[in-house]
Protein backbone atom coordinates (compact mmCIF):
# COMPACT_ATOMS: atom_id res chain seq x y z
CA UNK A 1 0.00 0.00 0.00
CA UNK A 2 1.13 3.43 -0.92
CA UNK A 3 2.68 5.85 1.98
CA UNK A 4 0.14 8.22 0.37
CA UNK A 5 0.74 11.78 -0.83
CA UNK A 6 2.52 14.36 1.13
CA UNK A 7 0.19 17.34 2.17
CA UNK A 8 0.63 20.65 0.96
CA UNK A 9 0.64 21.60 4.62
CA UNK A 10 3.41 19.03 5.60
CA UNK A 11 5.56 19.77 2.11
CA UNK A 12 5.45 23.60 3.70
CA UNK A 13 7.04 22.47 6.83
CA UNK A 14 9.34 20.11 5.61
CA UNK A 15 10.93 22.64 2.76
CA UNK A 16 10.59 25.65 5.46
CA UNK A 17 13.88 25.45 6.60
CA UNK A 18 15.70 23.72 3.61
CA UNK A 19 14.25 26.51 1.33
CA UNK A 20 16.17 29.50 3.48
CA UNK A 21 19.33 27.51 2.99
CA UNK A 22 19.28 27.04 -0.71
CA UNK A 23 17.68 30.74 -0.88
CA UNK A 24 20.45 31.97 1.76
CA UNK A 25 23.56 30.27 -0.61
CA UNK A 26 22.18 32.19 -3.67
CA UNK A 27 18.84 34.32 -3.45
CA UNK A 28 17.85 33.47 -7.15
CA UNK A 29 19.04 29.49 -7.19
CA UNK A 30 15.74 27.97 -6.56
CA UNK A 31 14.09 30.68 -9.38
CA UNK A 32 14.26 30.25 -13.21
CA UNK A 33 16.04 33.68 -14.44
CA UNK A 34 13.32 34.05 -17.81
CA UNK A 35 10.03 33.14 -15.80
CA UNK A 36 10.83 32.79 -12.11
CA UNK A 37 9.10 29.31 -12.18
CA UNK A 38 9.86 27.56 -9.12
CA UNK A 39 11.44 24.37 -9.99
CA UNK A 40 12.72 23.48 -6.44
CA UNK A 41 9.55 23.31 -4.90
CA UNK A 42 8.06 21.12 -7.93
CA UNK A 43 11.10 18.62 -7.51
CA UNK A 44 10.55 18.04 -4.13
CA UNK A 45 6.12 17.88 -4.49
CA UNK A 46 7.05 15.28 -7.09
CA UNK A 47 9.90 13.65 -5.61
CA UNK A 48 7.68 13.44 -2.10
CA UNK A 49 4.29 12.17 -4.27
CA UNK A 50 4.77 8.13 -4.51
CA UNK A 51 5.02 6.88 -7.74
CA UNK A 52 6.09 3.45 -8.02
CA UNK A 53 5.96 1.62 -11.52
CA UNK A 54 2.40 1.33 -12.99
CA UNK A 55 1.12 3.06 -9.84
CA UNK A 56 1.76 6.67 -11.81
CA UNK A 57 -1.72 8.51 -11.20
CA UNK A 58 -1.10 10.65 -8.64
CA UNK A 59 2.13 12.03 -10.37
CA UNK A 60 0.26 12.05 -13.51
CA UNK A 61 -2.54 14.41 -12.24
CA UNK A 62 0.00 16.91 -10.64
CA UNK A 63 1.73 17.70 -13.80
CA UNK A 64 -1.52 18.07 -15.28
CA UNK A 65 -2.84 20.61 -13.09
CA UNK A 66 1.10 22.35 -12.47
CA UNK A 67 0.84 22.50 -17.05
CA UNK A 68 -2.84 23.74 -16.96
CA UNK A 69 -2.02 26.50 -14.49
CA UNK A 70 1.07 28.17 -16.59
CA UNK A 71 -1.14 27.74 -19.67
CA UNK A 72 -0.19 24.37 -21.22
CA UNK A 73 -3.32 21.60 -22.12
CA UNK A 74 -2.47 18.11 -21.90
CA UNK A 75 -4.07 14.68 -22.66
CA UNK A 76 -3.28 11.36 -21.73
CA UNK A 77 -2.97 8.57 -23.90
CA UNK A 78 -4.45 4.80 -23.75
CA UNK A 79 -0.71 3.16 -23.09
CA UNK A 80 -2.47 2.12 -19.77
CA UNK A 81 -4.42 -0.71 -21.88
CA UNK A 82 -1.09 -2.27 -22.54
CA UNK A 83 1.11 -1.47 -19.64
CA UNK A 84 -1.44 -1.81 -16.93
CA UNK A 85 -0.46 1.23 -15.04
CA UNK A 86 -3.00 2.94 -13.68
CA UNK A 87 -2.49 5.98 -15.99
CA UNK A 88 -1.67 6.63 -19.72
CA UNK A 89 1.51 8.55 -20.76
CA UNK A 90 0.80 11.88 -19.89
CA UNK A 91 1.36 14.29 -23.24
CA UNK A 92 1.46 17.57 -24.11
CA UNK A 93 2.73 20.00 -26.89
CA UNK A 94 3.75 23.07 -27.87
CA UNK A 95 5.03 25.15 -31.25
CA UNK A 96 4.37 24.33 -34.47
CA UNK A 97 6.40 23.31 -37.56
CA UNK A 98 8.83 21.07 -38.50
CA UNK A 99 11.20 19.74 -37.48
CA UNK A 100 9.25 17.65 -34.85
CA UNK A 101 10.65 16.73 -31.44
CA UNK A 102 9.93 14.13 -28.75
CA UNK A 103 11.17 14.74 -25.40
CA UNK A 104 10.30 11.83 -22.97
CA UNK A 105 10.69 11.30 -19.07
CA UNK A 106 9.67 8.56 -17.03
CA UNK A 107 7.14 9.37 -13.93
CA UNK A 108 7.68 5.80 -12.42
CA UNK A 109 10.35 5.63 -9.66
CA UNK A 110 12.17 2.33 -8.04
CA UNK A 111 10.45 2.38 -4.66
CA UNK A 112 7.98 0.47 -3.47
CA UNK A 113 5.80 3.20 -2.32
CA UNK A 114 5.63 1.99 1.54
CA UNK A 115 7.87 4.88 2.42
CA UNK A 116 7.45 8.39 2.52
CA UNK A 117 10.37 10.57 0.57
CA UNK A 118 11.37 13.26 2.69
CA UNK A 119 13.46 15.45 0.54
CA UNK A 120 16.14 17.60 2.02
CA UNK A 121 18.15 20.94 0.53
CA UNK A 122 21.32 21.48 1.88
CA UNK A 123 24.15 23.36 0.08
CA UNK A 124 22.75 23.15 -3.08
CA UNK A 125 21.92 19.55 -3.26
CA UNK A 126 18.52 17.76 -2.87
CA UNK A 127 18.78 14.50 -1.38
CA UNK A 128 16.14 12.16 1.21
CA UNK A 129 16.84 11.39 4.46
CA UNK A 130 18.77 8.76 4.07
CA UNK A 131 16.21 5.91 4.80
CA UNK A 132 14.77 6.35 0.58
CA UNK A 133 15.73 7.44 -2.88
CA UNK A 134 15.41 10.71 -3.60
CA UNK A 135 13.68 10.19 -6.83
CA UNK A 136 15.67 12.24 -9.36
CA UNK A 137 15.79 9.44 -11.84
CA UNK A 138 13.73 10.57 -13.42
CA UNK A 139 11.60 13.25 -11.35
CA UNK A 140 14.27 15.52 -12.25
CA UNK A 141 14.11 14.80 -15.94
CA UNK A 142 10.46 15.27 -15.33
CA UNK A 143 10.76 18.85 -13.28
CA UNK A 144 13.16 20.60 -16.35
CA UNK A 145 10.57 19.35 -18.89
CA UNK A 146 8.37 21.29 -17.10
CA UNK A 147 10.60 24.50 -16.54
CA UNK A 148 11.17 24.08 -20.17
CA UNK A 149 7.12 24.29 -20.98
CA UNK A 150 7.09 27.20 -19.21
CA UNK A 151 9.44 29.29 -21.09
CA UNK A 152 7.61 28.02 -24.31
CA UNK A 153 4.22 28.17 -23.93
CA UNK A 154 2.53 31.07 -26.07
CA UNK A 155 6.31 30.81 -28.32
CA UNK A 156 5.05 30.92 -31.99
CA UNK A 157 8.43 31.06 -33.70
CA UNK A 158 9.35 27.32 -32.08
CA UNK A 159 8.54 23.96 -34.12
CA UNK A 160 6.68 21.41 -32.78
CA UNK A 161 7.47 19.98 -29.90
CA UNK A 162 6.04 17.25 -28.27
CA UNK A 163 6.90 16.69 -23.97
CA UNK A 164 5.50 13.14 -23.04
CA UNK A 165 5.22 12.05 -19.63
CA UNK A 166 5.44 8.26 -19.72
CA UNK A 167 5.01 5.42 -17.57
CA UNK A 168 6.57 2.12 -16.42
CA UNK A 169 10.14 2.34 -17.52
CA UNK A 170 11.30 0.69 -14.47
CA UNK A 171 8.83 -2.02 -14.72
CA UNK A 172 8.57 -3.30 -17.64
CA UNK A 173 7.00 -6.51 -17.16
CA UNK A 174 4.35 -5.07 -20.22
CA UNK A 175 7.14 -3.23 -21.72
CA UNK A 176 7.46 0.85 -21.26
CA UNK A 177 4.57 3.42 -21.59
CA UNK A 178 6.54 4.93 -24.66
CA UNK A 179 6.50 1.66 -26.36
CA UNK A 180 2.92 2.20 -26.62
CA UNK A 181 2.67 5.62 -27.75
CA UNK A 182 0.83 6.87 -30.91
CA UNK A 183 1.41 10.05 -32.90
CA UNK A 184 0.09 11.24 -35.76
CA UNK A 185 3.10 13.49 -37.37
CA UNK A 186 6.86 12.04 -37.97
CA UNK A 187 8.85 12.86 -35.18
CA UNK A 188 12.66 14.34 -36.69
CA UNK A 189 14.38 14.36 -32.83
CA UNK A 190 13.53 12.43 -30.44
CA UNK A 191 15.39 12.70 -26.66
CA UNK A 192 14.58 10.35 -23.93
CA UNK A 193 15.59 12.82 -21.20
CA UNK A 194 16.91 10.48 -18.16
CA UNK A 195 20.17 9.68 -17.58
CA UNK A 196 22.48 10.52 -14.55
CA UNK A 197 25.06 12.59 -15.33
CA UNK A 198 25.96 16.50 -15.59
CA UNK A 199 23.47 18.28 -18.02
CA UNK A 200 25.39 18.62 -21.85
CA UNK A 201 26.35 14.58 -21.36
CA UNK A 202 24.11 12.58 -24.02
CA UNK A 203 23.67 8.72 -24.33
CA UNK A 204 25.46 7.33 -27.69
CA UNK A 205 25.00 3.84 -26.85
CA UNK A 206 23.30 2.01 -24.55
CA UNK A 207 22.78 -1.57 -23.65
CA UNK A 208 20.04 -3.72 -25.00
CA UNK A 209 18.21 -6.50 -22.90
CA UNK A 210 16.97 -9.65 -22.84
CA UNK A 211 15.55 -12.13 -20.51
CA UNK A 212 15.59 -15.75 -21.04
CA UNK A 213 14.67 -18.79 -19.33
CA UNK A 214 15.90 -22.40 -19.29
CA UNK A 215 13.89 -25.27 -18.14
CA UNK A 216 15.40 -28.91 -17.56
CA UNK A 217 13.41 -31.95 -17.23
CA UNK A 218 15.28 -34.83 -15.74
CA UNK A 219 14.33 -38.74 -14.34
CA UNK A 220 13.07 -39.15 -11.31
CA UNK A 221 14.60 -42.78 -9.69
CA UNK A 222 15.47 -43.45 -5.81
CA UNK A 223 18.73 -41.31 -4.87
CA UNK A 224 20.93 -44.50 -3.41
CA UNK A 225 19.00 -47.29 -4.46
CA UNK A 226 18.78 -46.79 -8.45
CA UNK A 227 20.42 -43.12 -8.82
CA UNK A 228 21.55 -44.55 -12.55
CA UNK A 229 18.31 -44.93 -13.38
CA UNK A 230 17.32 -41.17 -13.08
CA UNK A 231 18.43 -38.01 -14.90
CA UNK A 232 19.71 -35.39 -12.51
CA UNK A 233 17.98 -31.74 -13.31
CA UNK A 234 20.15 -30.51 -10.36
CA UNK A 235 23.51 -31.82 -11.91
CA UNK A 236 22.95 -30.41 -15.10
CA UNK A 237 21.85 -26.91 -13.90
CA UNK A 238 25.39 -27.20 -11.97
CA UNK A 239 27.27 -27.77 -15.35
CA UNK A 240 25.42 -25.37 -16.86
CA UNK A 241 26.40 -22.72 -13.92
CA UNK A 242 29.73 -23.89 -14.16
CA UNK A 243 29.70 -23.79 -17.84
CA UNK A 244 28.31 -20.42 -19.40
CA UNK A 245 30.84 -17.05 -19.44
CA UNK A 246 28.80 -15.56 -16.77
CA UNK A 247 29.71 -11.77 -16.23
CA UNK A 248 30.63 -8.84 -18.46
CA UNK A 249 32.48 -8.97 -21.31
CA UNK A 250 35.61 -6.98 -23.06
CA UNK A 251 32.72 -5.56 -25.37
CA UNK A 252 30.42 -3.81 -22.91
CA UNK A 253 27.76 -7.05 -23.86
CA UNK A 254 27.02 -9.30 -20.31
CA UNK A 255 25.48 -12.45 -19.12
CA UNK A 256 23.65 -13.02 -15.76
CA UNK A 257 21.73 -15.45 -13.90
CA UNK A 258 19.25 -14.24 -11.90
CA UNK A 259 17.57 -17.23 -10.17
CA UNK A 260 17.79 -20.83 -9.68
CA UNK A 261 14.85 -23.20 -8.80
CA UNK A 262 14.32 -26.84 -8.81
CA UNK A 263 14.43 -30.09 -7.03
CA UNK A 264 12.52 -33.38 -6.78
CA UNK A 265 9.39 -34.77 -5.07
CA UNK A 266 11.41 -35.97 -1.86
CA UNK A 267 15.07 -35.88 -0.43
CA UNK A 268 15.39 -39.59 -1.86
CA UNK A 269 14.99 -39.29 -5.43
CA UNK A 270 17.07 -37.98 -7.97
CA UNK A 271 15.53 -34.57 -8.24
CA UNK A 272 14.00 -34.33 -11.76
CA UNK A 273 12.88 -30.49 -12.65
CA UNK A 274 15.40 -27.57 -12.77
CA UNK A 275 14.74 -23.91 -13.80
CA UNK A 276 17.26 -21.32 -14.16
CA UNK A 277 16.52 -17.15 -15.21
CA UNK A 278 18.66 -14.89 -16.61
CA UNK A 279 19.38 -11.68 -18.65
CA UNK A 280 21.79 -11.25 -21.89
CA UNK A 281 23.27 -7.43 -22.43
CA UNK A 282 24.66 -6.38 -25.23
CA UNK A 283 25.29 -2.48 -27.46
CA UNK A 284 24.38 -4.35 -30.50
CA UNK A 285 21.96 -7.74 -31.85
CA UNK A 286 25.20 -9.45 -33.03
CA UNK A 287 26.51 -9.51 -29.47
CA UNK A 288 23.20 -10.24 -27.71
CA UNK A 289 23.11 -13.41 -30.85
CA UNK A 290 26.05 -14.73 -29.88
CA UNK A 291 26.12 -15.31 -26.06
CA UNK A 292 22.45 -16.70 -26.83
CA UNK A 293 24.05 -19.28 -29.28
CA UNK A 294 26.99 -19.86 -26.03
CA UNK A 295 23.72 -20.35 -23.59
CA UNK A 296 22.10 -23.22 -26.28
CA UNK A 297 25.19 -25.05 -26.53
CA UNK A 298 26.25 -25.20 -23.18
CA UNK A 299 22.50 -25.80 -22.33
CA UNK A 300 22.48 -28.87 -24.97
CA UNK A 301 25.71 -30.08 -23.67
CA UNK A 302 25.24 -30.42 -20.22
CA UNK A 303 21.79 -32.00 -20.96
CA UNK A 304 23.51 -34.85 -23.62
CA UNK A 305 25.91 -35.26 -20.16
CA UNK A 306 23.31 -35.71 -17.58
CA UNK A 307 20.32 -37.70 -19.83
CA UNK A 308 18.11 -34.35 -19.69
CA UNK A 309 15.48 -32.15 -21.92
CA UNK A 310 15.49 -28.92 -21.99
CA UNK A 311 13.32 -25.85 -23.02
CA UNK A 312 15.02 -22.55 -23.33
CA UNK A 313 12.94 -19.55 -24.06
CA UNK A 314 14.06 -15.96 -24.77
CA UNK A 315 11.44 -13.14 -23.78
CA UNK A 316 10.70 -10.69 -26.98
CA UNK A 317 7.98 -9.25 -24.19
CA UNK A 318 10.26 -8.01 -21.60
CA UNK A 319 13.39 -6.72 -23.39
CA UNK A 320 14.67 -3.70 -24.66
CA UNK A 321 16.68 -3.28 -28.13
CA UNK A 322 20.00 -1.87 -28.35
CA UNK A 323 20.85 1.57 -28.69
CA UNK A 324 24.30 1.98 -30.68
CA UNK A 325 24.06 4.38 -33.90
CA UNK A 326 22.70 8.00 -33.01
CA UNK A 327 22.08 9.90 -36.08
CA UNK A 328 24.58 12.57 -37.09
CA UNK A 329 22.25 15.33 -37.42
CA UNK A 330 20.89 14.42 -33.92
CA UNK A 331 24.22 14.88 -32.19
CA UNK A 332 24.73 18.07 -34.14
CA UNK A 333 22.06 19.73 -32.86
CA UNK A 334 22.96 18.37 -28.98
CA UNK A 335 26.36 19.96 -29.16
CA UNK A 336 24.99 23.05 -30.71
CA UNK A 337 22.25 23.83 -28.00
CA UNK A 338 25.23 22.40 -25.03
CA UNK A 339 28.05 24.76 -26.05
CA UNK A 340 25.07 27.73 -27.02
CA UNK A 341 23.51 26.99 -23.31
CA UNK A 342 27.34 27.69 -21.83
CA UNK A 343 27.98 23.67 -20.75
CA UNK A 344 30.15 21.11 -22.03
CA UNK A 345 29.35 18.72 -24.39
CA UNK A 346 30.41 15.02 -24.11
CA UNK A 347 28.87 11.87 -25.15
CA UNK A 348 29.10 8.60 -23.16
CA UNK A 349 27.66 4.86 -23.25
CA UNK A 350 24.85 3.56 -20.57
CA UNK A 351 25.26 0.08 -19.17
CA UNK A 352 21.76 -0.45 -18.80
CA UNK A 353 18.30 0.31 -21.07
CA UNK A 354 16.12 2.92 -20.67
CA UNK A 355 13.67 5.25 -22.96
CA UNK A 356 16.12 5.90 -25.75
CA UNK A 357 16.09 1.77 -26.35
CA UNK A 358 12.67 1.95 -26.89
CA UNK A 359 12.94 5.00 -28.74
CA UNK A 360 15.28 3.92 -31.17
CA UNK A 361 13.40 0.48 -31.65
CA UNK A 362 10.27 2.70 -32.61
CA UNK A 363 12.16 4.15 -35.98
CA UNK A 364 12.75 7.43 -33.97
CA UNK A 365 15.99 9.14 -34.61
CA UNK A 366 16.61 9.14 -31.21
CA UNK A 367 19.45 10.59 -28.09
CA UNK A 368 19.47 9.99 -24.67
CA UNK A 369 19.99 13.08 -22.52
CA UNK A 370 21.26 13.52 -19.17
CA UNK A 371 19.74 15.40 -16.49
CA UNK A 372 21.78 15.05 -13.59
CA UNK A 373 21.89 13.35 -10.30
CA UNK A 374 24.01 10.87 -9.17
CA UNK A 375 23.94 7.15 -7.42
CA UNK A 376 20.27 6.32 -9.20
CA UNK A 377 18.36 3.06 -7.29
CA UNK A 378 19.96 3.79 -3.77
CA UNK A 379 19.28 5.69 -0.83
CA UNK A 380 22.91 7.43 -1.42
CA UNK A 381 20.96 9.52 -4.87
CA UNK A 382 21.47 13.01 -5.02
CA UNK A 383 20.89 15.70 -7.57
CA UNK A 384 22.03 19.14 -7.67
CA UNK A 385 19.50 22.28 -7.94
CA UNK A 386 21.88 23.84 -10.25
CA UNK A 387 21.59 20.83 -12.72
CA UNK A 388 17.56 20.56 -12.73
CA UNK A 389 17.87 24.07 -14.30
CA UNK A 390 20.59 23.65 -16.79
CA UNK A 391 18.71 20.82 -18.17
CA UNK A 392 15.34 22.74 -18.51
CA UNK A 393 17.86 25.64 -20.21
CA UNK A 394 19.40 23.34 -22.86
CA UNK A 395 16.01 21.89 -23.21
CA UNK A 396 14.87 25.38 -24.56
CA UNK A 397 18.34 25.35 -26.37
CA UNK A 398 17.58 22.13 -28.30
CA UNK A 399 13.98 23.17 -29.21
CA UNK A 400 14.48 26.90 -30.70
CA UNK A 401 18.35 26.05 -32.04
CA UNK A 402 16.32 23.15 -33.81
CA UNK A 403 15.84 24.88 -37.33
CA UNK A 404 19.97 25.76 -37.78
CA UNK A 405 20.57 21.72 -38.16
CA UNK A 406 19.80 20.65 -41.81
């Protein structure tokens, strides 16, 4: 069951103090310079409203009133069919004119919603009380999309642009909200903006995923009486442990086993079922090929071995296609807006999937972005206030610089 949402009342008290200490480092830090939007204060209402995967809603409904009240409509799509959540990718759009971009950030956060998140302000930095994420990934990619709508709204001379709010990215099971997402119009950019690093970093590669499962079917026959008469599933799930290159690889690609299961009826037979999950990485579908053609052999080998079947099945549901070959023109225009915004540009790989997988496996020519934080899944994450804004800066950047790429 879900901590629930934090009052306005209780947000007030918590952010009293924290808010004079960001305000007391730097008067205008918590203020956006062009609109005086107060992104701080929508971090931390988002951060502290629970949003575990396919459990969106109350997230989703926030950014629809926080667009509606600086002006911008939204509508949310029918994703929820498919995903299950219990709200639709949240979209909205602004500008007109080509080229089109896509700008995407997850609402969906790794806890389990049992907790309250308490953030905390303190020199700059927003981080929980120790005991919980924080929620930047990707509440922060969420909060400059925001800052970016509203320095844009009204803007006639901007081309389209289309800000989606999307759902279950850290789930999965039913694949991501954005797999799911229909638009009319071509999309020429497309920028999934989550990824932990300093704002004018972008995502030129990252890992692809997917799950797979092996079943083994053995003999059952008594354990000391007639053991020779049975067909260990235990013993061949042992070779097969023992067998496959489990780990990461020169490459970047990776092989893991998750979880092990099996056993027989009783302590005195040969047990005679086995089952064995795991996940194969890889930057490209020649990599991710090969280490599934290593798992089939060393499956079929250790089954020849012991007398066993086997069953291996590799998940098309749950995966996530790699990311390895941005488009040209698409960097172009990222290093334009970075250096024009005043950061540094710099392009680096992820070692795990996110948006810009799914992205790229819709046909989009597609980035990932950075937005910043640090240490992502633990209670250790942190992002900086400085960073929420530079993002919803380059943001603009991207969008109005959009036209000078050809």
């Amino acid at each position: 069951m879900l901590a629930g949402n934090i009052s306005d009342r209780s947000l007030k008290y918590n952010m009293e103090n924290t808010e004079k200490e960001a305000m007391a480092t730097n008067p205008k830090t918590h203020l956006d310079a062009e609109t005086d939007y107060d992104l701080v204060r929508l971090f931390c209402r988002l951060a502290s409203t629970q949003s575990p995967s396919l459990f969106e809603a109350n997230v989703a409904r926030y950014i629809k009133e926080e667009l509606r009240r600086i002006g911008v409509k939204t509508y949310s799509d029918k994703s929820s069919k498919y995903t299950k959540s219990n709200t639709g990718n949240i979209v909205a759009v602004v500008g007109k004119g080509k080229p089109v971009l896509l700008f995407v950030a997850h609402m969906d956060t790794v806890e389990d919603g049992k907790k309250q998140i308490k953030p905390i302000i303190k020199r700059g930095v927003i981080k929980s009380d120790g005991s919980t994420i924080v929620g930047s990934d990707d509440k922060s990619g969420i909060t400059a999309m925001v800052g970016a709508l509203s320095r844009l709204k009204g803007r006639k001379d901007i081309p389209r642009s289309i800000f989606v709010f999307s759902t279950a990215e850290e789930s999965g099971d039913n694949g991501m909200g954005i797999s799911y997402l229909k638009l009319k119009e071509a999309v020429d950019f497309a920028f999934s903006v989550d990824g932990s690093d300093k704002p004018g970093t972008f995502i030129k590669k990252a890992l692809g995923f997917g799950e797979f499962n092996i079943k083994i079917r053995g003999r059952a026959a008594h354990a000391a009486s007639k053991p020779e008469k049975g067909a260990n599933a235990i013993k061949a799930a042992g070779i097969i442990i023992a067998k496959l290159n489990i780990g990461k690889f020169k490459n970047g690609s990776s092989l893991s086993i998750a979880k092990i299961s099996g056993g027989g009826t009783t302590s005195a037979v040969v047990p005679d079922g086995a089952e064995l999950n795991g996940v194969v990485r890889g930057f490209n579908v020649s990599d991710m090929r090969g280490i599934r053609k290593h798992i089939m052999r060393v499956v079929s080998q250790a089954c020849i071995v012991t007398g066993c079947k086997y069953k291996i099945s590799f998940s098309e549901k749950n995966s996530a296609v790699p990311f390895d070959k941005p488009d040209e023109k698409i960097v172009a225009l990222a290093k334009l807006a970075t250096e024009s915004a005043g950061l540094r540009f710099n392009l680096k790989d992820l070692y795990s999937p996110s948006e810009v997988n799914a992205l790229y496996g819709m046909g989009y020519n597609a980035l990932g972005m950075c937005r910043g934080g640090r240490n992502a899944h633990s209670v250790k994450e942190y992002v900086e206030v400085k960073e929420i804004y530079e993002t919803a800066k380059l943001l603009t950047y991207i969008i109005t610089m959009a036209r000078n790429i050809r």
